[in-house]
C-alpha atoms as a PDB file:
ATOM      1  CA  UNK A   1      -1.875  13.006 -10.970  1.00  0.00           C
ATOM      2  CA  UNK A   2      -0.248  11.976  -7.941  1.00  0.00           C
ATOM      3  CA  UNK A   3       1.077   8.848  -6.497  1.00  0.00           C
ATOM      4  CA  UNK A   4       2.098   7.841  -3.086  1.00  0.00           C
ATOM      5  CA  UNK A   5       4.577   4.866  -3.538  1.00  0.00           C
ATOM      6  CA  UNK A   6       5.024   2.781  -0.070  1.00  0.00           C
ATOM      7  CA  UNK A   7       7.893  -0.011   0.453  1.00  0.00           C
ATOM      8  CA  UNK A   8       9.152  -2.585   3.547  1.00  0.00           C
ATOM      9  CA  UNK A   9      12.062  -4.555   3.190  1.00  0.00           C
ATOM     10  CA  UNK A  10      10.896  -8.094   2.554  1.00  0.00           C
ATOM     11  CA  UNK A  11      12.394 -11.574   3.385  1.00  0.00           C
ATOM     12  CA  UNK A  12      14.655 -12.749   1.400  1.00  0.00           C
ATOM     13  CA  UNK A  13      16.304  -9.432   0.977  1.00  0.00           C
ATOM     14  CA  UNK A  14      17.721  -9.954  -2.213  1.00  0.00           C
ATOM     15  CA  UNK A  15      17.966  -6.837  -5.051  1.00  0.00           C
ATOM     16  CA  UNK A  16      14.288  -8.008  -5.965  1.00  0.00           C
ATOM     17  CA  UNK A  17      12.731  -7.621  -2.756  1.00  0.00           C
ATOM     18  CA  UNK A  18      15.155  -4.838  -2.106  1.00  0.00           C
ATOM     19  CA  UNK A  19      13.772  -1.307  -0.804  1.00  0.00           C
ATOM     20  CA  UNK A  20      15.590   0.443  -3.573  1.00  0.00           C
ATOM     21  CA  UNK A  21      14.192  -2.097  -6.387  1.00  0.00           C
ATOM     22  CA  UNK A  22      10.985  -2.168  -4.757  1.00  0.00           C
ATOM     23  CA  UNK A  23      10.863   2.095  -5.417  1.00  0.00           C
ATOM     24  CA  UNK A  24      12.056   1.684  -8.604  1.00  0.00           C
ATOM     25  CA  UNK A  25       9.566  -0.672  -9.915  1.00  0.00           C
ATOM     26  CA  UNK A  26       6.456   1.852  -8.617  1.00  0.00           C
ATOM     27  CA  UNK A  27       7.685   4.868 -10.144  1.00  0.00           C
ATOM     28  CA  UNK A  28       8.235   3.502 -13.602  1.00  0.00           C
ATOM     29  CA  UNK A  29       4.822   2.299 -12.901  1.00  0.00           C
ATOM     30  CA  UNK A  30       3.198   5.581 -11.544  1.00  0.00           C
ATOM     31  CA  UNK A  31       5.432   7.184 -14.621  1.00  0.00           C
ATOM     32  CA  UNK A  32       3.211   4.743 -17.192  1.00  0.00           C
ATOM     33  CA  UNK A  33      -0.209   5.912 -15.545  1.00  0.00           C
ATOM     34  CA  UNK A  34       0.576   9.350 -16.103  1.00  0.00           C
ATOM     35  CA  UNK A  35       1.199  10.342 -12.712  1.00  0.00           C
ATOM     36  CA  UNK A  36       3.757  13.024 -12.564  1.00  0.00           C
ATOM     37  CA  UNK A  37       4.101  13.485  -8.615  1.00  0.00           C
ATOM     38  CA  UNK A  38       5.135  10.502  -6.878  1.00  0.00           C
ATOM     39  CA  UNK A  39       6.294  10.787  -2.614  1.00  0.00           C
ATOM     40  CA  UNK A  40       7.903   7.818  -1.115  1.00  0.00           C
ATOM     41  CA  UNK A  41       7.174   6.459   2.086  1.00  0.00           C
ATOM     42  CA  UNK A  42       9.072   3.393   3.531  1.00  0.00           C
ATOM     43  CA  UNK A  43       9.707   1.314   6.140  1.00  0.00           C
ATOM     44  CA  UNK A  44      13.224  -0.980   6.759  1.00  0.00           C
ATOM     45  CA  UNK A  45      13.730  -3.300   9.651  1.00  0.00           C
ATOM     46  CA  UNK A  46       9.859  -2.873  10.321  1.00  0.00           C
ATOM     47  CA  UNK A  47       7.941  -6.032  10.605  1.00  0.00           C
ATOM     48  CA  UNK A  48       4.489  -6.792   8.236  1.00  0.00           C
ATOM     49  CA  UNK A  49       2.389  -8.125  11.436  1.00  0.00           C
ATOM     50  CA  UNK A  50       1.745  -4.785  12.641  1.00  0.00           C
ATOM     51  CA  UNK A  51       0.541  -1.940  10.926  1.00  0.00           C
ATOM     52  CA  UNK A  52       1.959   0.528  13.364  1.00  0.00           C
ATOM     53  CA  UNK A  53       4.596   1.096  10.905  1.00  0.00           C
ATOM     54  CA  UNK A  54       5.812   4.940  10.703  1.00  0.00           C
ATOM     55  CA  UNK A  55       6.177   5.007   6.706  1.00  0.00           C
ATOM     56  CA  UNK A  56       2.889   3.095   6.472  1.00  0.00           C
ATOM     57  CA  UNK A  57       0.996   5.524   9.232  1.00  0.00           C
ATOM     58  CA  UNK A  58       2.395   8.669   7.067  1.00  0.00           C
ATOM     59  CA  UNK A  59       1.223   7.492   3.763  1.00  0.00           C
ATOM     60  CA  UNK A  60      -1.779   6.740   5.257  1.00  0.00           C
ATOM     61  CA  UNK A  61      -1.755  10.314   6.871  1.00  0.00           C
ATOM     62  CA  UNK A  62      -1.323  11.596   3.151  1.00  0.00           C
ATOM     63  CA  UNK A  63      -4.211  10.528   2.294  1.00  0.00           C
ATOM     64  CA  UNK A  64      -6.716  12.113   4.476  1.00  0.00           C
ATOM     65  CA  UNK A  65      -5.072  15.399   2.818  1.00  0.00           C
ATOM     66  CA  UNK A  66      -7.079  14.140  -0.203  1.00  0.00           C
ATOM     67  CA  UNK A  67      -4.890  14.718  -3.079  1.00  0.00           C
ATOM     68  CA  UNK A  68      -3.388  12.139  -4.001  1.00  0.00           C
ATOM     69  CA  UNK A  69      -4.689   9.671  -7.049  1.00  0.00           C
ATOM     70  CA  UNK A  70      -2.891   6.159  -6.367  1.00  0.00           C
ATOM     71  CA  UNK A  71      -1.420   4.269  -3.664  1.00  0.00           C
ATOM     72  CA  UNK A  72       1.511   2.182  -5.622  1.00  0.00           C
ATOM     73  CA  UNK A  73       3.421  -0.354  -3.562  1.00  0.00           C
ATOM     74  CA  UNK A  74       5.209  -3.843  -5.096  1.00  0.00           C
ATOM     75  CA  UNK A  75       3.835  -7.119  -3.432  1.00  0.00           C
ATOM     76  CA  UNK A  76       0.523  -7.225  -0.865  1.00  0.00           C
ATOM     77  CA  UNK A  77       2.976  -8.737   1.759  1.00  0.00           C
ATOM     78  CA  UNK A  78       4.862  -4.841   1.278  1.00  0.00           C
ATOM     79  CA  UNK A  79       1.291  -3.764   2.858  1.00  0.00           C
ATOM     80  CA  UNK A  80       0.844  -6.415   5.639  1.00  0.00           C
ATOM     81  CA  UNK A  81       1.452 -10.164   6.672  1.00  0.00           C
ATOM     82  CA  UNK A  82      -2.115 -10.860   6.670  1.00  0.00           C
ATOM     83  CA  UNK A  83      -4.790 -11.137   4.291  1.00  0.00           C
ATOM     84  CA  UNK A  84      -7.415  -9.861   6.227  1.00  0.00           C
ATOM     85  CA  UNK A  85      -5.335  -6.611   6.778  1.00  0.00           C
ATOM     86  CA  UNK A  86      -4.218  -6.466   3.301  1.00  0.00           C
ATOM     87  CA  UNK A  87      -7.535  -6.183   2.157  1.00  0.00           C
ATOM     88  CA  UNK A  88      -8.742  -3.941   5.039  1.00  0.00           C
ATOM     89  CA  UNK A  89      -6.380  -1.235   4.166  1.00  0.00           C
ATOM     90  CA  UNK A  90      -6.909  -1.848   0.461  1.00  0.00           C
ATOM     91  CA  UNK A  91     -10.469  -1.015   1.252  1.00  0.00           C
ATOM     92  CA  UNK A  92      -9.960   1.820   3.670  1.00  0.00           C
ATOM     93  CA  UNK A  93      -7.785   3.160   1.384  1.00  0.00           C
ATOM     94  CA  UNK A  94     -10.136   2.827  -1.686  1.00  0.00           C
ATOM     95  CA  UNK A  95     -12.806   4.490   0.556  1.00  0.00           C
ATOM     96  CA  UNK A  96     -10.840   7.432   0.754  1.00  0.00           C
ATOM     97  CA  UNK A  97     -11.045   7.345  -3.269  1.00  0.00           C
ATOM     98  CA  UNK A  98      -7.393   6.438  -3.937  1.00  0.00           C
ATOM     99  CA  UNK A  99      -7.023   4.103  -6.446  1.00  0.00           C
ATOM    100  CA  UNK A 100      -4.634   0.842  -5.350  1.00  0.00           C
ATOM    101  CA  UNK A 101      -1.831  -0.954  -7.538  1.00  0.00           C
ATOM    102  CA  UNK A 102       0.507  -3.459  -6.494  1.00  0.00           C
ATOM    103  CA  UNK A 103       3.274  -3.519  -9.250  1.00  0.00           C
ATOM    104  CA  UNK A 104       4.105  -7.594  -8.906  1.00  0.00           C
ATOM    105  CA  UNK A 105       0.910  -9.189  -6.956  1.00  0.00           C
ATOM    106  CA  UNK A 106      -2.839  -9.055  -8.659  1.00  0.00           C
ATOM    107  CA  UNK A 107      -5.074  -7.572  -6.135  1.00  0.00           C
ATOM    108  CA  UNK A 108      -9.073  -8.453  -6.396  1.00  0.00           C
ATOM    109  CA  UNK A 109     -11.415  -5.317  -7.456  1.00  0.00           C
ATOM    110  CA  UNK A 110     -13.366  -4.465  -5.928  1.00  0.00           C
ATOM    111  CA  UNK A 111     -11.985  -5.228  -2.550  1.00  0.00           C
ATOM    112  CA  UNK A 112     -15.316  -4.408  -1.068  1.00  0.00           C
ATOM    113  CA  UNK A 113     -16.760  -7.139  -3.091  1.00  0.00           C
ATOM    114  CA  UNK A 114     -14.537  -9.917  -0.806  1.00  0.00           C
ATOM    115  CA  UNK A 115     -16.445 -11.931   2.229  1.00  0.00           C
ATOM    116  CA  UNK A 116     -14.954 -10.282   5.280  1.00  0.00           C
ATOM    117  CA  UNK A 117     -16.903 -10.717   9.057  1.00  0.00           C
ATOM    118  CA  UNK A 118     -18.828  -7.534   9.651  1.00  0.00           C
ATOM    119  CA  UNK A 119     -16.894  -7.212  12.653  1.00  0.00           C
ATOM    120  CA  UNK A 120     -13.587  -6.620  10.892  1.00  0.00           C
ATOM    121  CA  UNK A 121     -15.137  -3.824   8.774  1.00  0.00           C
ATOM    122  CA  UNK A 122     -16.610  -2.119  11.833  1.00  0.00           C
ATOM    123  CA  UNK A 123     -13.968  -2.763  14.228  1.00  0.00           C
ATOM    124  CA  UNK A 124     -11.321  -1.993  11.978  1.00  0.00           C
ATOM    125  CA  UNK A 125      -9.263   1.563  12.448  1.00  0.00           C
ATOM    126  CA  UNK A 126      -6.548   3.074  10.856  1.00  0.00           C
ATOM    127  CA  UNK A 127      -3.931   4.842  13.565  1.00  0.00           C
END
């Protein structure tokens, strides 16, 4: 199997939230799932209230190549500031039939299953 691991520097930017800690974390996760490929795609100095973020636009990329079996990042704030685009992407990305972990934050399953406008779904676009 193969895992794409994805981290942002976080606020505070102690070792814990650290870029290095945060990579470390998801592949001794992705290593306990059995996944034996992992590529890392990050972003540092790169805020969370935009998803124009070039790590997070070429792990998205990755995707659409369809091999790849999980997305693994550490905390839903790693993915995006807000909610609504937390789960968005969650979705999107589920859609594409990648499975979704986040090593330290419970995420909701199905995502689809959450109350979201229609007008976020359909307006909604990945760059």
């Amino acid at each position: 199997m193969t895992a794409v691991v994805y981290a942002r520097q976080l606020k505070p930017s102690g070792d814990a939230f650290s870029i290095e800690s945060q990579v470390a974390q998801c592949k001794d996760y992705a290593l306990q799932i059995g996944c034996r490929e992992v590529e890392v795609y990050m972003d540092e100095g790169v805020t969370g209230w935009t998803l124009d973020r070039p790590g997070l636009q070429a792990a998205l990329a990755r995707f659409q190549e369809g091999d790849v079996d999980y997305f693994i990042f550490s905390h839903l704030e790693c993915l995006a500031k807000r909610v609504r685009d937390q789960m968005l992407l969650i979705k999107t990305i589920e859609d594409l039939g990648v499975r979704v972990a986040a090593v330290r934050t419970p995420i909701p399953h199905p995502v689809s299953l959450i109350c979201l406008p229609q007008g976020y779904q359909s307006s909604y676009k990945i760059n």
